[in-house]
Protein backbone atom coordinates (compact mmCIF):
# COMPACT_ATOMS: atom_id res chain seq x y z
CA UNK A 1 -6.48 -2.70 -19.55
CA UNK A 2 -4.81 -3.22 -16.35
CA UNK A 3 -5.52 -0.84 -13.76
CA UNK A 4 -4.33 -0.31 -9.70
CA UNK A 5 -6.15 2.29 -7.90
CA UNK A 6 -5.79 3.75 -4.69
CA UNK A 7 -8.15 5.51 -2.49
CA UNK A 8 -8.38 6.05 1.18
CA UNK A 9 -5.65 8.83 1.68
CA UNK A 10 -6.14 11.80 3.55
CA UNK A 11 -5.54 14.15 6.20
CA UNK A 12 -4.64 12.75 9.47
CA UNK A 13 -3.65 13.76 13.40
CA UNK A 14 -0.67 12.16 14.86
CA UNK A 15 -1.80 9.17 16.42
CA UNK A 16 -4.52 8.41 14.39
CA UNK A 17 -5.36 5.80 10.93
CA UNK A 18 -6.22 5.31 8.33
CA UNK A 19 -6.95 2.25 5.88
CA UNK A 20 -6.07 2.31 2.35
CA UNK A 21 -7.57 0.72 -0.32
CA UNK A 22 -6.26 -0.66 -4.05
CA UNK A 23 -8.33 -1.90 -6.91
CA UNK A 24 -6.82 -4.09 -8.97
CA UNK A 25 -8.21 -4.77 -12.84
CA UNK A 26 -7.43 -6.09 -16.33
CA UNK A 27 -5.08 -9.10 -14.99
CA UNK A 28 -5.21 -12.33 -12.67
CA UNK A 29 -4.98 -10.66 -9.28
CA UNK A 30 -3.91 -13.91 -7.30
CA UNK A 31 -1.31 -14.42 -10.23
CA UNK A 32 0.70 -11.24 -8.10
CA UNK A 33 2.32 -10.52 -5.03
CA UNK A 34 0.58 -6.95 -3.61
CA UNK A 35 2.68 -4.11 -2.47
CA UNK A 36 2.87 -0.90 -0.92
CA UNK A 37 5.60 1.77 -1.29
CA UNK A 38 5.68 5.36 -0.70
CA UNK A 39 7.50 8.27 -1.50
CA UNK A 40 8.00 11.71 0.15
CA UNK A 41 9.37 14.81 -1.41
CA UNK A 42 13.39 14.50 -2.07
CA UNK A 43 13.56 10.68 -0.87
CA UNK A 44 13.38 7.60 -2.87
CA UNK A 45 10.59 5.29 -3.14
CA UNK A 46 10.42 2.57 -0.21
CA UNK A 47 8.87 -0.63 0.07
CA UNK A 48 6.59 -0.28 2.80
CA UNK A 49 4.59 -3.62 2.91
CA UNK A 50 4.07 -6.78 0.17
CA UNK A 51 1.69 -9.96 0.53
CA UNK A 52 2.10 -13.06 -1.51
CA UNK A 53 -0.85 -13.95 -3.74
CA UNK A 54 -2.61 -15.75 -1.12
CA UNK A 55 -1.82 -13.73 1.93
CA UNK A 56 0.01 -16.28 3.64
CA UNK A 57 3.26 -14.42 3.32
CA UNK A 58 3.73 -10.49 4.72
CA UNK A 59 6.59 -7.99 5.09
CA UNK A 60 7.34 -4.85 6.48
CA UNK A 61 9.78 -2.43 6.59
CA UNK A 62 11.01 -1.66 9.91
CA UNK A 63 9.69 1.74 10.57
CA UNK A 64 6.07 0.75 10.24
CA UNK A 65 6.46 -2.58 11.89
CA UNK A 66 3.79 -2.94 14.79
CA UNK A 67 1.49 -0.07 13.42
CA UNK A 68 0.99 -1.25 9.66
CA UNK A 69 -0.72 -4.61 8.17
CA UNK A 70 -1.64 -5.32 4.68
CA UNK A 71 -4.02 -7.72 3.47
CA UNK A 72 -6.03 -8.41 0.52
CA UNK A 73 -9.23 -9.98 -0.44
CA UNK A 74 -8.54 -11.47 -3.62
CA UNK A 75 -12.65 -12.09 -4.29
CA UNK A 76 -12.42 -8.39 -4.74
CA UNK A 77 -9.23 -7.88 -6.07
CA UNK A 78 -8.41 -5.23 -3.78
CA UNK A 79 -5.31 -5.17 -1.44
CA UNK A 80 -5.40 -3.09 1.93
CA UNK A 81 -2.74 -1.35 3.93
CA UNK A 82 -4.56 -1.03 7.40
CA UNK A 83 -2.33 2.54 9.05
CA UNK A 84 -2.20 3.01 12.77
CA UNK A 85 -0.53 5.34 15.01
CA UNK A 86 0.53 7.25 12.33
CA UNK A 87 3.60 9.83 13.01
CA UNK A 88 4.11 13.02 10.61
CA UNK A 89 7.16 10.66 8.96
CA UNK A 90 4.51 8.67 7.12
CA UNK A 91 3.53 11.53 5.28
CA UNK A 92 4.30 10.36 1.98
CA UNK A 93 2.41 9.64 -1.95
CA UNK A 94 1.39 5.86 -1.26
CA UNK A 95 1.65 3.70 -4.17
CA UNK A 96 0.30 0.25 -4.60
CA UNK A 97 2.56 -2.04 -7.08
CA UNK A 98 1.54 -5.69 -8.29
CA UNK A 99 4.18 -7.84 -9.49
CA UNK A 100 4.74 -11.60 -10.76
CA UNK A 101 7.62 -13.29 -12.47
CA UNK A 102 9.10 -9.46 -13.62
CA UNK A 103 5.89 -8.17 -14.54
CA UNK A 104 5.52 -4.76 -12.72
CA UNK A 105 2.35 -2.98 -12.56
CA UNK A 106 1.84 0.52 -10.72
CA UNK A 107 -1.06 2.36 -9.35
CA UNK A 108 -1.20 6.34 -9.83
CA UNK A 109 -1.00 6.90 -5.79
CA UNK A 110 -2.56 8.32 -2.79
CA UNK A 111 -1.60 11.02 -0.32
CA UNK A 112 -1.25 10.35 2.98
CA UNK A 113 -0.50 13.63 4.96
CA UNK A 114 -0.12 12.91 9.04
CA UNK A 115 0.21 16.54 10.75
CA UNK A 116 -1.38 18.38 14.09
C-alpha cells in the first residue's frame, strides 16, 4: 500500500520556519523524483520544490527561491522541505507528490499557516 505522509505544519510568525517532513511507503522511494506543491484557498496547486531520486537535481519556484530547500534521505524514505523566512503568502495546504515515468503518487497534506 503506498503511502506519503506529511507532518511538520503548523502555526508560524512572519519571519520564522519551519521544516516539513514526508514519509514515503509501499514503493521504491529512489525509483521517484520528490515534490512539494501547495495550495491556498481559490488558487491552483503550485509546484513549490522537486528533487531527483538522488538529490543531485533541485528546483524551485521563484517565490520561495533563497528561503526554501528540499532534500531527502532516501535511507529513510522521507523527503524534507526545510521553510525559512516565511511571509503570510506561504500560507497554504502543503502536499508532497512522488512521481516516476507517469506514475503519480500524492500525500493527504499539511497546513502551513504563517500570520502575526
Amino acid at each position: 500500500q503506498v503511502q506519503l505522509v506529511e507532518s511538520g505544519g503548523g502555526s508560524v510568525q512572519p519571519g520564522g520556519s519551519l521544516r516539513l517532513s514526508c514519509a514515503a511507503s509501499g514503493f521504491r522511494f529512489t525509483f521517484y523524483a520528490m515534490r512539494w506543491h501547495r495550495q491556498s484557498p481559490g488558487k491552483e496547486r503550485e509546484l513549490v520544490a522537486a528533487i531527483s531520486s538522488f538529490g543531485e537535481d533541485t528546483i524551485y519556484a521563484d517565490s520561495v527561491k533563497g528561503r526554501f530547500t528540499i532534500s531527502r534521505d532516501n535511507a529513510r524514505n522521507t523527503v524534507f522541505l526545510q521553510m525559512n523566512s516565511l511571509k503570510p503568502e506561504d500560507t497554504a495546504e502543503y502536499y508532497c507528490n512522488a512521481i516516476s515515468n507517469g506514475t503519480l503518487y500524492w500525500g493527504q497534506g499539511t497546513q502551513v499557516t504563517v500570520s502575526s
